[in-house]
Protein backbone atom coordinates (compact mmCIF):
# COMPACT_ATOMS: atom_id res chain seq x y z
CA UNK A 1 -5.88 35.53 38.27
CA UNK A 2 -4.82 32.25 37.97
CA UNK A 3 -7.15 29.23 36.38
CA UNK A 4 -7.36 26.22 38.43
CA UNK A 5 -7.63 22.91 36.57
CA UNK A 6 -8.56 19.17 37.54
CA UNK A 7 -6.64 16.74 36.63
CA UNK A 8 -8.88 13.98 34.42
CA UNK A 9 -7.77 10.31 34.81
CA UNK A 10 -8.54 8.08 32.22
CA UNK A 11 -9.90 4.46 33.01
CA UNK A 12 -7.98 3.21 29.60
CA UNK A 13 -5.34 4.78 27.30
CA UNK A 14 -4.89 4.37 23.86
CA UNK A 15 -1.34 4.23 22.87
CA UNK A 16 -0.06 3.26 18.80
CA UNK A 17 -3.67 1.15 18.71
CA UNK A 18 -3.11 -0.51 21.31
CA UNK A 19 -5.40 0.06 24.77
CA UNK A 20 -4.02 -0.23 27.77
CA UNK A 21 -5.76 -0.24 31.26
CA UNK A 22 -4.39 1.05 34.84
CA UNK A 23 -3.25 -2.17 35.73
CA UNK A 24 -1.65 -3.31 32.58
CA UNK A 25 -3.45 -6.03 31.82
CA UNK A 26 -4.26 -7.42 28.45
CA UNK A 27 -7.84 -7.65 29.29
CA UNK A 28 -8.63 -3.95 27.74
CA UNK A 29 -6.57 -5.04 24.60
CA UNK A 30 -8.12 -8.02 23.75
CA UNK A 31 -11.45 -6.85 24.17
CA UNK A 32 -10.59 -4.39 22.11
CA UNK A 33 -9.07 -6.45 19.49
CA UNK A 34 -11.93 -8.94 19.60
CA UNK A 35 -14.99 -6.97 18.81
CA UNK A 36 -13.21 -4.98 15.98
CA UNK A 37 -12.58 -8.11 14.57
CA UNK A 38 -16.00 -9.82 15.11
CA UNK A 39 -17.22 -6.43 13.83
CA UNK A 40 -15.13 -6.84 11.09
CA UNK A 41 -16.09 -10.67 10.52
CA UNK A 42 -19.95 -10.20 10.55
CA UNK A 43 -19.39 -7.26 7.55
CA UNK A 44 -17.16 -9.71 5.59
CA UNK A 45 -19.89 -12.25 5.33
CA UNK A 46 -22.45 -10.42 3.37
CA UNK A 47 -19.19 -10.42 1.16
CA UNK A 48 -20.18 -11.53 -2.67
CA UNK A 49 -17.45 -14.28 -3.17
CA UNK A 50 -14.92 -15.98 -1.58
CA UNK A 51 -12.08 -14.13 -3.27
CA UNK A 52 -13.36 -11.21 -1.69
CA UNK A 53 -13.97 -12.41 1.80
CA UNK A 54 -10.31 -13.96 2.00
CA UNK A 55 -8.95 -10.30 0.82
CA UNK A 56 -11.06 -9.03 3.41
CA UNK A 57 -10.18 -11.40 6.00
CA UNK A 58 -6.53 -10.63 4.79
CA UNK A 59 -6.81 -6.59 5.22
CA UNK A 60 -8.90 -6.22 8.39
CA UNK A 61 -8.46 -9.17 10.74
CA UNK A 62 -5.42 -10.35 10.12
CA UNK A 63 -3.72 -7.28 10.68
CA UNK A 64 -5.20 -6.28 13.66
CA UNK A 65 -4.31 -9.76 15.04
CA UNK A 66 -0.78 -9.23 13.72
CA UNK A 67 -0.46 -5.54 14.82
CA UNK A 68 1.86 -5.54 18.19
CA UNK A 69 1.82 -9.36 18.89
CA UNK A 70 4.94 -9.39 20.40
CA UNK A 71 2.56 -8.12 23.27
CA UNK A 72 1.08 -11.66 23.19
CA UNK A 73 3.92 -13.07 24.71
CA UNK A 74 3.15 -12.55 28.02
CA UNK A 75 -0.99 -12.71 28.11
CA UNK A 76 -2.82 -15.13 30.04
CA UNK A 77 -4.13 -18.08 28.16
CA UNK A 78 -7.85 -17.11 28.73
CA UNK A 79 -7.06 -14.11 26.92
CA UNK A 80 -4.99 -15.75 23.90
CA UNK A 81 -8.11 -18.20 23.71
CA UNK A 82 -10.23 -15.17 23.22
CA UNK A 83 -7.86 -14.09 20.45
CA UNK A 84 -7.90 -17.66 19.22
CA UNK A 85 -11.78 -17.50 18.66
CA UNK A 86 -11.31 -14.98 16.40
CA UNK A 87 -8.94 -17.35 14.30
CA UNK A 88 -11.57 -20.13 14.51
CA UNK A 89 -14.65 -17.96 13.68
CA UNK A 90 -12.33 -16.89 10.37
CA UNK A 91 -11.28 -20.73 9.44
CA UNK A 92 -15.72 -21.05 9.87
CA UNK A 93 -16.03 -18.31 7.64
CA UNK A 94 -12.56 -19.58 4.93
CA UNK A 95 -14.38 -22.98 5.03
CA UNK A 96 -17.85 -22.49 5.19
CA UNK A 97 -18.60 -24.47 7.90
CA UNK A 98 -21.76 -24.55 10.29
CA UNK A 99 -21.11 -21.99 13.45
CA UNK A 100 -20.29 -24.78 16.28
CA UNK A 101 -17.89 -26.91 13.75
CA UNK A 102 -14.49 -27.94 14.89
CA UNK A 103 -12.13 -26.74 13.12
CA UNK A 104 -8.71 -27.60 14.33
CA UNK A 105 -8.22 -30.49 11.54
CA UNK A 106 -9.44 -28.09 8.67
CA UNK A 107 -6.98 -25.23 9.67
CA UNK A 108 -4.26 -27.25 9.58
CA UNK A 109 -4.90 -28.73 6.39
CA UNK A 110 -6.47 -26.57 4.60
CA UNK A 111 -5.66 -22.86 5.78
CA UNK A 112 -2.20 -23.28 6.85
């Protein structure tokens, strides 16, 4: 006899790291992308120095932010803003500022 099967159809697919959704939207991907990184972020605080937070910074978030970004190309800007918080919330972090702290003039001179 022969076995029927049913055909599963995933919501999301994970390709090479990156996610993709039915539509092809970035939406899945920078989700994605985002909370590893904040994930990432909120361990690299309890780091002991700054030497090792900027290694840290170095290894996890900014590869995963530099991982496929030709993709960014084409996003949306509400979803390169998203990615963009990430950068900010890592200048906070470089710079030990407060949480809320602008920090467009400090990246510039100081981080890049």
């Amino acid at each position: 006899m022969y076995q029927t099967t049913t055909a599963v159809w995933s919501q999301v697919v994970l390709d090479l790291g990156v996610v993709f959704d039915g539509d092809l939207s970035p939406a899945a991907y920078v989700s994605h992308v985002t909370s590893v990184c904040f994930f990432h972020l909120r361990l690299i605080r309890r780091s002991l120095t700054v030497d090792t937070a900027h290694v840290l910074v170095r290894a996890f978030i900014n590869n995963r932010l530099d991982y496929c970004n030709a993709l960014f190309s084409g996003f949306p800007v509400s979803q390169l803003m998203r990615l963009q918080s990430v950068l900010r919330a890592v200048a906070r972090l470089m710079l030990r500022l407060p949480g809320h702290a602008s920090v467009s003039a400090a990246m510039h001179n100081s981080l890049h």
